[in-house]
C-alpha atoms as a PDB file:
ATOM      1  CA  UNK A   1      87.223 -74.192 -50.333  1.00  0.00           C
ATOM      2  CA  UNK A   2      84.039 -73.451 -48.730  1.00  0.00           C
ATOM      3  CA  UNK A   3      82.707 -70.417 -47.222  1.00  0.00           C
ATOM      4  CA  UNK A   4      82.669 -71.571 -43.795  1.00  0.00           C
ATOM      5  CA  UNK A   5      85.715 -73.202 -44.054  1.00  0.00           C
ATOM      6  CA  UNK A   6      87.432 -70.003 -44.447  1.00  0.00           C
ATOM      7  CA  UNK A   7      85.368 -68.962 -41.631  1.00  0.00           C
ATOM      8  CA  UNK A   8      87.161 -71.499 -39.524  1.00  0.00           C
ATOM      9  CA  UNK A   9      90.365 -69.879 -40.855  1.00  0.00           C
ATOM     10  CA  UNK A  10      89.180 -66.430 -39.996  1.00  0.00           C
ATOM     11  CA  UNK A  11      88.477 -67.193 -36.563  1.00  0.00           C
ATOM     12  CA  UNK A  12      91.865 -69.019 -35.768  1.00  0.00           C
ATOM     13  CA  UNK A  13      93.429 -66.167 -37.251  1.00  0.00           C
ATOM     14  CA  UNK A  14      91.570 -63.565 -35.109  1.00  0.00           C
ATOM     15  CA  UNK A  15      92.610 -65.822 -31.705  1.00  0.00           C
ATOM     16  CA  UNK A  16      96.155 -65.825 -32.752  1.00  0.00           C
ATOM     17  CA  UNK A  17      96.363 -62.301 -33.352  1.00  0.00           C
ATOM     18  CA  UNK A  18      94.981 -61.710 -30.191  1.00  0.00           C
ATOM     19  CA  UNK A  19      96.930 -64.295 -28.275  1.00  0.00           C
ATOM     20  CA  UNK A  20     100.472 -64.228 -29.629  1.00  0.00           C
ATOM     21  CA  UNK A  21     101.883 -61.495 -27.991  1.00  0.00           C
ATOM     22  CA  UNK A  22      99.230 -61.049 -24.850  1.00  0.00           C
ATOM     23  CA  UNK A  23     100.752 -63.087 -21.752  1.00  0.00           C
ATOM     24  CA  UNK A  24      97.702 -65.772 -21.981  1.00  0.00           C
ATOM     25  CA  UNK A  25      99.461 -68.591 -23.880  1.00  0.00           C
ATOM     26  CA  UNK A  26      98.514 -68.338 -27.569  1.00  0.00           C
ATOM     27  CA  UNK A  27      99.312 -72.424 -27.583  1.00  0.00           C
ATOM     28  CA  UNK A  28      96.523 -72.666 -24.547  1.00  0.00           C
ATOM     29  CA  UNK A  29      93.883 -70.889 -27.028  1.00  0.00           C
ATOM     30  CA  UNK A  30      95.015 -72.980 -29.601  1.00  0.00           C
ATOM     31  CA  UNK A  31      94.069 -76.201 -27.816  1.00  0.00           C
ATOM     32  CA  UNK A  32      90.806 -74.728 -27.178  1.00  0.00           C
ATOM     33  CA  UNK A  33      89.529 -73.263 -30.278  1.00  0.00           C
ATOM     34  CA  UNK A  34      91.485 -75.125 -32.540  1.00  0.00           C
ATOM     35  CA  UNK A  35      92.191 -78.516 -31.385  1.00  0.00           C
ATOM     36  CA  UNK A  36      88.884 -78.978 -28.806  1.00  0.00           C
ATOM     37  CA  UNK A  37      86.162 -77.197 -31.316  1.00  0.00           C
ATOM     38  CA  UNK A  38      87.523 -75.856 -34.766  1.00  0.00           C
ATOM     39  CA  UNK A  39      89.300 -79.012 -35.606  1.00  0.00           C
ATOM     40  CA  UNK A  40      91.648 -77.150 -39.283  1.00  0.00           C
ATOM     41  CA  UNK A  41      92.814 -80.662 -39.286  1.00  0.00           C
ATOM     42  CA  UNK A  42      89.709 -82.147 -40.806  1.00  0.00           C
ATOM     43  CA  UNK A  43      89.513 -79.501 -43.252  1.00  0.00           C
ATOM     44  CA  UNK A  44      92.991 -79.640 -44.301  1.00  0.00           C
ATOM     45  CA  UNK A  45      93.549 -83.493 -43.856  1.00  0.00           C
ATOM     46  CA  UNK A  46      96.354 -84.080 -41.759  1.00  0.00           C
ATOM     47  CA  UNK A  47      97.925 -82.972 -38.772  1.00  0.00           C
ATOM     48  CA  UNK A  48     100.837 -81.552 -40.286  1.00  0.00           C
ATOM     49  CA  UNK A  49      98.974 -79.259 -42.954  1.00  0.00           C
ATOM     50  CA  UNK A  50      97.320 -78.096 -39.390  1.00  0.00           C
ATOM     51  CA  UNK A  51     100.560 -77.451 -38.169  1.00  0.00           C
ATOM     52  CA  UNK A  52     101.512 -75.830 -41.329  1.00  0.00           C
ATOM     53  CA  UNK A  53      98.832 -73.257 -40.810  1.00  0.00           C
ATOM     54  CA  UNK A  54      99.941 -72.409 -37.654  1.00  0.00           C
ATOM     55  CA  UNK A  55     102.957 -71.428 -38.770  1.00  0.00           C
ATOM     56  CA  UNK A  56     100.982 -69.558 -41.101  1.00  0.00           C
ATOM     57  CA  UNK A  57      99.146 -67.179 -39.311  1.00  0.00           C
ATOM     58  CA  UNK A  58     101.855 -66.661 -36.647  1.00  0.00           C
ATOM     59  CA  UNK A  59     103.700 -65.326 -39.352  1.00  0.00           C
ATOM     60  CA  UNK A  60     100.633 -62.638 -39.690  1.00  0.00           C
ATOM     61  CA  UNK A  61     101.057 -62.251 -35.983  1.00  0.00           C
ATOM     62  CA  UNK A  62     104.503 -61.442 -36.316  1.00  0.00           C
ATOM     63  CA  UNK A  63     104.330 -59.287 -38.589  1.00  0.00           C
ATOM     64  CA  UNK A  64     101.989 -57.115 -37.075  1.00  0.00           C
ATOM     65  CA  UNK A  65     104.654 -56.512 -34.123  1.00  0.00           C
ATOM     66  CA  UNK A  66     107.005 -55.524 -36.876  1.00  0.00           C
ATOM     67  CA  UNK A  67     105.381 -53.385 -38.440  1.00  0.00           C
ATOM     68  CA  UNK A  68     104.451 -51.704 -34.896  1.00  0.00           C
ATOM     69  CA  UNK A  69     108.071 -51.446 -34.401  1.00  0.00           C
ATOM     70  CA  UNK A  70     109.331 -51.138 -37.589  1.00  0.00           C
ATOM     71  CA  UNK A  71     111.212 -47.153 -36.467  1.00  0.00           C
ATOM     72  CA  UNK A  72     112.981 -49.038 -33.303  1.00  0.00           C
ATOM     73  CA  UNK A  73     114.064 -51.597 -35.808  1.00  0.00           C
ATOM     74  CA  UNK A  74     114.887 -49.140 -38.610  1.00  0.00           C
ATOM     75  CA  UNK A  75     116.678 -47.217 -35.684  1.00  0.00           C
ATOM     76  CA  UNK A  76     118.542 -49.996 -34.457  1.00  0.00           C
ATOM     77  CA  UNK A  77     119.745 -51.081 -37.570  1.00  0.00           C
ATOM     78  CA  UNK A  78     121.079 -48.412 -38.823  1.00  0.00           C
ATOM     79  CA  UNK A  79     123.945 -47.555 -36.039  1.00  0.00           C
ATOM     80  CA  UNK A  80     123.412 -43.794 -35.644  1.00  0.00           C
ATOM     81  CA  UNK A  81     125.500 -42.152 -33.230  1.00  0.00           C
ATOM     82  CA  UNK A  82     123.144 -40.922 -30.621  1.00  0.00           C
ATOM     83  CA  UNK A  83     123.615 -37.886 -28.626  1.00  0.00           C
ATOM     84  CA  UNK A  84     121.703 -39.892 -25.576  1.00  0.00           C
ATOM     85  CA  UNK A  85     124.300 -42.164 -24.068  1.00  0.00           C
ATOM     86  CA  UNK A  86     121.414 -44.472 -22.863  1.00  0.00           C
ATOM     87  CA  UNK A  87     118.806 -45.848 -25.836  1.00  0.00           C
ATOM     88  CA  UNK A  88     117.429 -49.260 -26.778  1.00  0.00           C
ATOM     89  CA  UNK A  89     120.088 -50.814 -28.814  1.00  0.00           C
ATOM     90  CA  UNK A  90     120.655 -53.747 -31.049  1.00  0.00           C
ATOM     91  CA  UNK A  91     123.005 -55.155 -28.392  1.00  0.00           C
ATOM     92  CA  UNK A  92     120.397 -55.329 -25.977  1.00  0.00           C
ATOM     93  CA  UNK A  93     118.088 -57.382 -27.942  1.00  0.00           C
ATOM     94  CA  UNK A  94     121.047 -59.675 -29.257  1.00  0.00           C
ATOM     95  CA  UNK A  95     121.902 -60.789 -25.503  1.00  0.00           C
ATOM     96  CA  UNK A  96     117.826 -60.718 -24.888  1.00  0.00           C
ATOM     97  CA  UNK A  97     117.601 -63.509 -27.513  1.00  0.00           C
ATOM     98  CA  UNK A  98     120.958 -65.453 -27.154  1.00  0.00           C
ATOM     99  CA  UNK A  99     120.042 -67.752 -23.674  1.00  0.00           C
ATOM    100  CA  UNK A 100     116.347 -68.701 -25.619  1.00  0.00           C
ATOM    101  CA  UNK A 101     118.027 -68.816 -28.801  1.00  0.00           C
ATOM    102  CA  UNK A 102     120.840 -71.684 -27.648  1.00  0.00           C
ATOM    103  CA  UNK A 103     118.347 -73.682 -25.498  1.00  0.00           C
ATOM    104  CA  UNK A 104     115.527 -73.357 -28.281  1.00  0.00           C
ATOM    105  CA  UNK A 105     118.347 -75.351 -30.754  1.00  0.00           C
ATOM    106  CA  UNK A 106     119.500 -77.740 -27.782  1.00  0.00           C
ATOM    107  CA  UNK A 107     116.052 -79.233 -26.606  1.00  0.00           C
ATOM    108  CA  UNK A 108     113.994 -78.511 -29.983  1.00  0.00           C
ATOM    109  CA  UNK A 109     113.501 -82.083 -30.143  1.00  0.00           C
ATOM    110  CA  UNK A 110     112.778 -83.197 -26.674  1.00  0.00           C
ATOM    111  CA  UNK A 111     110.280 -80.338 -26.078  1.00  0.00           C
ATOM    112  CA  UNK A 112     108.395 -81.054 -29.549  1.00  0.00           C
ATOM    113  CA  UNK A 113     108.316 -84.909 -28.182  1.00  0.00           C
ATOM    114  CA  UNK A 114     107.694 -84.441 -24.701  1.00  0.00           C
ATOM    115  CA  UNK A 115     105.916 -81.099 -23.781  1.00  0.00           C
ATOM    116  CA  UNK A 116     103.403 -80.542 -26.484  1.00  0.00           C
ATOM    117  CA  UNK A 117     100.273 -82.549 -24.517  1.00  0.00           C
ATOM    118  CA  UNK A 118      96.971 -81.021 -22.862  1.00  0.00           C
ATOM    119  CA  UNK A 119      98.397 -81.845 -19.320  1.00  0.00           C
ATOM    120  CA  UNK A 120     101.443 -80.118 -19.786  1.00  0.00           C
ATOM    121  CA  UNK A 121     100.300 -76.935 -21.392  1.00  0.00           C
ATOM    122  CA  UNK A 122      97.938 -76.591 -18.513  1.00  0.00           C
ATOM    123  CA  UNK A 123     101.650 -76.631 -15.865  1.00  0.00           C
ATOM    124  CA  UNK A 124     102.751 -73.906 -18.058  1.00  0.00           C
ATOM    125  CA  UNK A 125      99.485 -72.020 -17.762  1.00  0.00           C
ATOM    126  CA  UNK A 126      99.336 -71.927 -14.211  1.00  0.00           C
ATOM    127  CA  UNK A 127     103.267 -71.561 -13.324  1.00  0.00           C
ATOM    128  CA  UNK A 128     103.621 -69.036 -15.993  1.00  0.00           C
ATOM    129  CA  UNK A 129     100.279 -66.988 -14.285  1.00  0.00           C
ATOM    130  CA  UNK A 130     102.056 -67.556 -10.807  1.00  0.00           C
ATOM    131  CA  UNK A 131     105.361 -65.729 -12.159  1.00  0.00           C
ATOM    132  CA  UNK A 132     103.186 -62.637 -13.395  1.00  0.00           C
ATOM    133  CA  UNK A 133     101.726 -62.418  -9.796  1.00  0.00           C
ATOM    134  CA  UNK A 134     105.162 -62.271  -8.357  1.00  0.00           C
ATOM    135  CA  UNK A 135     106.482 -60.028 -10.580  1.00  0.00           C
ATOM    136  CA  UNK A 136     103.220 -57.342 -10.003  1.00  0.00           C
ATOM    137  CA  UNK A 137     102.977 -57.738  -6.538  1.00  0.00           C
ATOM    138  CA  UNK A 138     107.079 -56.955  -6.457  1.00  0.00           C
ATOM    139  CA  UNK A 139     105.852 -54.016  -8.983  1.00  0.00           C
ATOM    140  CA  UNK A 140     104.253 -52.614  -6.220  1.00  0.00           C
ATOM    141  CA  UNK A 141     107.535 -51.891  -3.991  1.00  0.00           C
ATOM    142  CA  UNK A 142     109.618 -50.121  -6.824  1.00  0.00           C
ATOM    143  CA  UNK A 143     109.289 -46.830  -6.846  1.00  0.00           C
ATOM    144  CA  UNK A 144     110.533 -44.905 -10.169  1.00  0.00           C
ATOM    145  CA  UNK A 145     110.533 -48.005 -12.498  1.00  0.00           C
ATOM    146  CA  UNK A 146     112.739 -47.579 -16.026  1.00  0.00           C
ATOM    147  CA  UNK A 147     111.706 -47.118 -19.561  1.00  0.00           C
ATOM    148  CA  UNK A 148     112.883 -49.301 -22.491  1.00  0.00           C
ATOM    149  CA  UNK A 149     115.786 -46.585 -23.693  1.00  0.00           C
ATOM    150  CA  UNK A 150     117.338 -47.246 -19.817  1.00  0.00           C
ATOM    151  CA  UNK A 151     117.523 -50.802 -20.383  1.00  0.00           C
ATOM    152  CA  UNK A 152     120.897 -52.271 -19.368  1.00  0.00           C
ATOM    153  CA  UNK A 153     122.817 -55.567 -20.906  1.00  0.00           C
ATOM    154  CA  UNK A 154     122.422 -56.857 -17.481  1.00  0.00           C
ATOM    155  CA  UNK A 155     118.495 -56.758 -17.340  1.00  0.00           C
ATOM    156  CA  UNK A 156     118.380 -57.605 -21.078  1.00  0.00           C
ATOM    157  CA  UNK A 157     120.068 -60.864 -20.092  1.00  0.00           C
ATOM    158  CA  UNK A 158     118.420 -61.539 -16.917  1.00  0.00           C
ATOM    159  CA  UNK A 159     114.691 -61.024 -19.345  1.00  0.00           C
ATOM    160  CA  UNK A 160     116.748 -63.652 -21.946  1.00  0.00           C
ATOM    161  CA  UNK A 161     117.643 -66.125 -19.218  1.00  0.00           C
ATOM    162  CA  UNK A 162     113.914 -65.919 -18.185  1.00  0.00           C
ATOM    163  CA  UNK A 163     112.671 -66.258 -21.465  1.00  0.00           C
ATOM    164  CA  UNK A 164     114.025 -70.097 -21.222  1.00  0.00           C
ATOM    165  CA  UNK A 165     111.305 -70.609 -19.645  1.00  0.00           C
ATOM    166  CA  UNK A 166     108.493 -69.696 -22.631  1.00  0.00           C
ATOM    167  CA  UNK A 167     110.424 -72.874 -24.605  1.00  0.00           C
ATOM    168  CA  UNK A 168     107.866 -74.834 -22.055  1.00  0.00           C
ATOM    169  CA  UNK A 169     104.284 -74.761 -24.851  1.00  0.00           C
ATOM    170  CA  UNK A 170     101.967 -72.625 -22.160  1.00  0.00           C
ATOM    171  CA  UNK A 171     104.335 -70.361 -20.250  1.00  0.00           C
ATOM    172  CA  UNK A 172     103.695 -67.295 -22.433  1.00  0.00           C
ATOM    173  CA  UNK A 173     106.696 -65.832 -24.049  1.00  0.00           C
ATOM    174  CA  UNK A 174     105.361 -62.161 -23.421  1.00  0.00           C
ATOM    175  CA  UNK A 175     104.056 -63.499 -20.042  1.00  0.00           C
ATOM    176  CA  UNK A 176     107.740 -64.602 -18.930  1.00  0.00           C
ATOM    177  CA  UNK A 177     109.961 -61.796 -20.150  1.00  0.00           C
ATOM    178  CA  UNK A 178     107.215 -59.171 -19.263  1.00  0.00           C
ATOM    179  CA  UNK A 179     107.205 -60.129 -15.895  1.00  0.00           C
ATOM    180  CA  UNK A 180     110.976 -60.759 -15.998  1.00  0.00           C
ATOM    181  CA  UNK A 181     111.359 -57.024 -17.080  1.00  0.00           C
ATOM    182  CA  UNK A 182     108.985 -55.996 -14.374  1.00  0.00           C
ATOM    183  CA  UNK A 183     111.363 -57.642 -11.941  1.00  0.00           C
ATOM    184  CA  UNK A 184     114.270 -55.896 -13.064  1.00  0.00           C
ATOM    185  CA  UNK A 185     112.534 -52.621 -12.161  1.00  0.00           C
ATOM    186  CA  UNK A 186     111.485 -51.458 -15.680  1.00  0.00           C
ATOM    187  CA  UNK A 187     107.642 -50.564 -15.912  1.00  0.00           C
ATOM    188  CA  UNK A 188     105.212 -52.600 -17.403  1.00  0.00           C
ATOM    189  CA  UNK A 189     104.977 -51.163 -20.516  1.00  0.00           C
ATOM    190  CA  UNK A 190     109.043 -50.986 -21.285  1.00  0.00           C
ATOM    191  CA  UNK A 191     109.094 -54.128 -20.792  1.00  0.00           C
ATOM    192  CA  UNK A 192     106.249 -54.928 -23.020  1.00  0.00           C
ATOM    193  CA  UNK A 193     108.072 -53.054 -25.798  1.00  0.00           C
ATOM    194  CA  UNK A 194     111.021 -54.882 -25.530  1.00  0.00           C
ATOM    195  CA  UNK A 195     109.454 -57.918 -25.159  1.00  0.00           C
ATOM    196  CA  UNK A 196     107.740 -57.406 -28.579  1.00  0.00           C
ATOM    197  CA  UNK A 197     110.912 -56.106 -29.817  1.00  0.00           C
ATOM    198  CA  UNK A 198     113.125 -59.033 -29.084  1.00  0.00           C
ATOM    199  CA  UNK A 199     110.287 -61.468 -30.059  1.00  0.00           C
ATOM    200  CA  UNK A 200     110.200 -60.393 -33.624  1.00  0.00           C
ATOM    201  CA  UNK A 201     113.312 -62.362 -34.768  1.00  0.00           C
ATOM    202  CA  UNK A 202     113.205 -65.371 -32.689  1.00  0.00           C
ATOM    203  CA  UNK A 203     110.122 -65.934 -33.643  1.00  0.00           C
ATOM    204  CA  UNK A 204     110.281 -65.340 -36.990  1.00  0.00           C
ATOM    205  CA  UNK A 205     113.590 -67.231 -37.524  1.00  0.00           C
ATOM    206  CA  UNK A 206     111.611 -70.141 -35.865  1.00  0.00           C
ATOM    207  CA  UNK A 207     108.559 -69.961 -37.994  1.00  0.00           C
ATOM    208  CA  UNK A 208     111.021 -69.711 -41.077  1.00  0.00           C
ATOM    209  CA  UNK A 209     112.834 -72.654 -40.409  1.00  0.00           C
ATOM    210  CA  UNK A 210     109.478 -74.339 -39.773  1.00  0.00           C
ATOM    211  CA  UNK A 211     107.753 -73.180 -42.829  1.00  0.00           C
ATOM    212  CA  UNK A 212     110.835 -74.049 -44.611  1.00  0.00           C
ATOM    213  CA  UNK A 213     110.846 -77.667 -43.244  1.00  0.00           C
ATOM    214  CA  UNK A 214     106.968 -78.193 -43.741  1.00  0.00           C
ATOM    215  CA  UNK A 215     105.912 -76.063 -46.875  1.00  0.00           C
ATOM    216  CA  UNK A 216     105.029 -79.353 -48.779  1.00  0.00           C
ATOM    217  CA  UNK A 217     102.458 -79.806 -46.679  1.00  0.00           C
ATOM    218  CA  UNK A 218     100.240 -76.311 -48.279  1.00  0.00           C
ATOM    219  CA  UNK A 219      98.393 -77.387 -51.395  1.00  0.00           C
ATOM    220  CA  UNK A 220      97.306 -75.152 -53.849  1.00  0.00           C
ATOM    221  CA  UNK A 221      93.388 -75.824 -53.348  1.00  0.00           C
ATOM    222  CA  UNK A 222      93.720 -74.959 -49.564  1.00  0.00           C
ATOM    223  CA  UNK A 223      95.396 -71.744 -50.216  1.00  0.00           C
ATOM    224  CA  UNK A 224      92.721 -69.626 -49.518  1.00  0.00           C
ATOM    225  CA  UNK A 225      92.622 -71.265 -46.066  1.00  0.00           C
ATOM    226  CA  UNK A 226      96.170 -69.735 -45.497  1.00  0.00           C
ATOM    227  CA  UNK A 227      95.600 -66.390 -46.878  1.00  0.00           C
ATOM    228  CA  UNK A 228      92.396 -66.005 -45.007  1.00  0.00           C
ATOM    229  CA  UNK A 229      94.034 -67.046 -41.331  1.00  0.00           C
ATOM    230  CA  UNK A 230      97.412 -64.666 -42.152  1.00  0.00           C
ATOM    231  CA  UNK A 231      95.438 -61.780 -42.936  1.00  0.00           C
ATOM    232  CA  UNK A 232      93.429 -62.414 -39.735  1.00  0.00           C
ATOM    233  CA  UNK A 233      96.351 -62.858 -37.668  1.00  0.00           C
ATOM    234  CA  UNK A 234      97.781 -59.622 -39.125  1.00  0.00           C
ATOM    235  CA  UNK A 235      94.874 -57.361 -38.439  1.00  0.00           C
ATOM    236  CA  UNK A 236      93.691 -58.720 -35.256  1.00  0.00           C
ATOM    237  CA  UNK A 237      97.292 -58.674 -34.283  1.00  0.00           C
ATOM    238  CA  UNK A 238      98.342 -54.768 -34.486  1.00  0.00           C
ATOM    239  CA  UNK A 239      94.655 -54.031 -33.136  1.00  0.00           C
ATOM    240  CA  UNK A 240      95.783 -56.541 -29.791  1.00  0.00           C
ATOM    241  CA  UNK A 241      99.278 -54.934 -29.571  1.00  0.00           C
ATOM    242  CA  UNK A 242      98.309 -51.267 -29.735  1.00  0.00           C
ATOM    243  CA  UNK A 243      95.417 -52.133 -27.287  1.00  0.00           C
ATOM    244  CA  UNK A 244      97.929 -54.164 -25.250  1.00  0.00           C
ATOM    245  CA  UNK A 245     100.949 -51.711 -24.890  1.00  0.00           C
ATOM    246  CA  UNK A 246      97.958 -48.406 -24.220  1.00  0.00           C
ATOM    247  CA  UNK A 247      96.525 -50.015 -21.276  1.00  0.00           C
ATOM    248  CA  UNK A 248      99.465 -52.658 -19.684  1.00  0.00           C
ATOM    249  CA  UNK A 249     100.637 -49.582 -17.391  1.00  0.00           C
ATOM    250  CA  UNK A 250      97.076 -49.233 -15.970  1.00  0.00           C
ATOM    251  CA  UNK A 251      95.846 -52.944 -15.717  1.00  0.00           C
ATOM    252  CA  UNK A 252      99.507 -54.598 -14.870  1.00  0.00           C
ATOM    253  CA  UNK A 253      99.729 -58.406 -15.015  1.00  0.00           C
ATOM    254  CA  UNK A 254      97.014 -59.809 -12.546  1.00  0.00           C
ATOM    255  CA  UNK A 255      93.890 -59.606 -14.223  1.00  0.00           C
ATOM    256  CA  UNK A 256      96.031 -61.525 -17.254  1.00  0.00           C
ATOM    257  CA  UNK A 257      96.975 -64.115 -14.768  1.00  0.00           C
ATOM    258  CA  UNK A 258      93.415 -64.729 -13.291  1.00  0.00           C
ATOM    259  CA  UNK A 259      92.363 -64.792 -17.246  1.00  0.00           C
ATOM    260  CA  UNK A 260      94.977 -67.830 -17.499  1.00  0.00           C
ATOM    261  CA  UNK A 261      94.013 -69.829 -14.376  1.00  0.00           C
ATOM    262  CA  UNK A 262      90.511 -69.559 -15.518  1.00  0.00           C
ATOM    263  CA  UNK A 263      91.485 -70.816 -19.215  1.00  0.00           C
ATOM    264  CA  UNK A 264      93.320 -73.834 -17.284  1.00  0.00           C
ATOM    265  CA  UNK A 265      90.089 -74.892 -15.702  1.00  0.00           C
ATOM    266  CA  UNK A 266      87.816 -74.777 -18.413  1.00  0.00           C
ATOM    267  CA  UNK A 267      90.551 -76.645 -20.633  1.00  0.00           C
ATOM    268  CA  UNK A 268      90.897 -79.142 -17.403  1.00  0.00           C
ATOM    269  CA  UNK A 269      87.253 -79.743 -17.073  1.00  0.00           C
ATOM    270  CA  UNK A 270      86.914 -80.280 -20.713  1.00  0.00           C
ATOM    271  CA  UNK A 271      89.712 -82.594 -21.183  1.00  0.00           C
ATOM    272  CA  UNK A 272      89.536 -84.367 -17.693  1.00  0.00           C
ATOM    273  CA  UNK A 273      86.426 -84.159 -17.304  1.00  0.00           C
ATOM    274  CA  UNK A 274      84.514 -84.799 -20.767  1.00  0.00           C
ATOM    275  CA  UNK A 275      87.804 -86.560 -22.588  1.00  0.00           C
ATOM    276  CA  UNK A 276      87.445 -83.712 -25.198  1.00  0.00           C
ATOM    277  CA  UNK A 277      90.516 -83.304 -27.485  1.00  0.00           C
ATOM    278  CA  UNK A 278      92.102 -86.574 -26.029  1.00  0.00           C
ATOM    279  CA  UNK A 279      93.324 -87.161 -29.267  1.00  0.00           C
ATOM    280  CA  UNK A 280      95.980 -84.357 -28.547  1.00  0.00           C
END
């Protein structure tokens, strides 16, 4: 393994971390860094290994957001009685992750087939950067928005019927349920946490099952290639989610949204324009 091959590693790892839980479409940044310039699948040899790695360092991502969150989950788990009638509970993440969760296992298939291209990644983009504008400029009107701990089932399952919507490669997990949260009056940064919160074990059951389906494809003299893009994702990933969940209160969604319809034009012009990473 060569030194800048592990570069290359480093440097997807660092995007990731910062993309995976920010509502700008870590699968948008992928195309771009990884797919249009990087290119982990000529230094791992096939498309799958590239996959594999993917996997890889979203694991590191995911991580980071439980470690973050590691005294909710601790809390959650261990079904105190609580003299505060109203508190973040395990129920509420449960019914969060049950509408994703069913349509994830239903149309696994026909969105691996069908929705994983440039063209369609660039939709999700720009819908998903419409819904955040909605949901800020609807911000605007509520006066005394809710923390996390006076979450109800009914907005946890609104934010999990919205969260459909991330299945489509582009829309932004975080982006969707954020703004989905924001629309059912919490502020933004309860609905950041629980956003985080309720991504941990979808996401990490689906990178499991994943990993588990596509481990052969990690070979022992590419190893460091691995280890070098988890630890990236992990580091670069509590260092975006701290940032992230400090400032989301003062910035809201907007300036994220204009972020994303600029990423869909550069990705359009250099796909439409100059045929780069037509190979997608």
């Amino acid at each position: 393994m060569e030194f800048f091959e592990l570069i290359k590693a480093i440097i997807l790892g660092i995007v990731e971390g910062l993309t995976e839980f920010a509502p700008v479409s870590s699968t948008g940044h992928q195309i771009l860094v990884d797919d249009m310039w990087l290119h982990s699948v000529d230094v791992l040899g096939s498309k799958e290994s590239a996959n594999t790695f993917k996997i890889v360092i979203q694991l590191g991502s995911i991580l980071a957001a439980a470690w973050i969150f590691r005294r909710r989950f601790v809390d959650m788990l261990s079904f105190k009685s609580e003299p505060i009638e109203r508190r973040l509970k395990l129920s509420h993440v449960l019914i969060g992750l049950i509408p994703a969760g069913v349509a994830g296992l239903l149309f696994d298939d026909f969105i691996d087939e069908h929705l994983f291209s440039v063209p369609t990644v660039l939709i999700g983009l720009a819908l998903g950067a419409i819904l955040m504008i909605v949901a800020d400029l609807y911000a605007k009107k509520v006066k005394h928005p809710q923390t996390v701990d006076s979450i109800t089932h009914k907005q946890a399952l609104i934010i999990g019927l919205v969260q459909i919507l991330a299945l489509w490669p582009g829309f932004s997990r975080s982006g969707s349920t954020i703004s989905a949260g924001v629309l059912t009056k919490l502020d933004h940064k309860a609905a950041s946490d629980f956003t985080f919160i309720m991504a941990v074990p979808i996401m990490a059951a689906a990178s499991a099952k994943s990993l588990l389906s596509n481990y052969q494809y990690i070979h022992a003299d590419q190893l460091w290639f691995y280890i070098a893009g988890f630890i990236a994702a992990f580091i670069f990933g509590l260092l975006s989610i701290k940032l992230f969940l400090e400032l989301i209160n003062r910035v809201k969604l907007i300036p994220f949204a204009i972020y994303r319809l600029v990423l869909v034009a550069i990705i359009a012009v250099l796909y439409f324009g100059f045929g780069i990473g037509k190979g997608i």
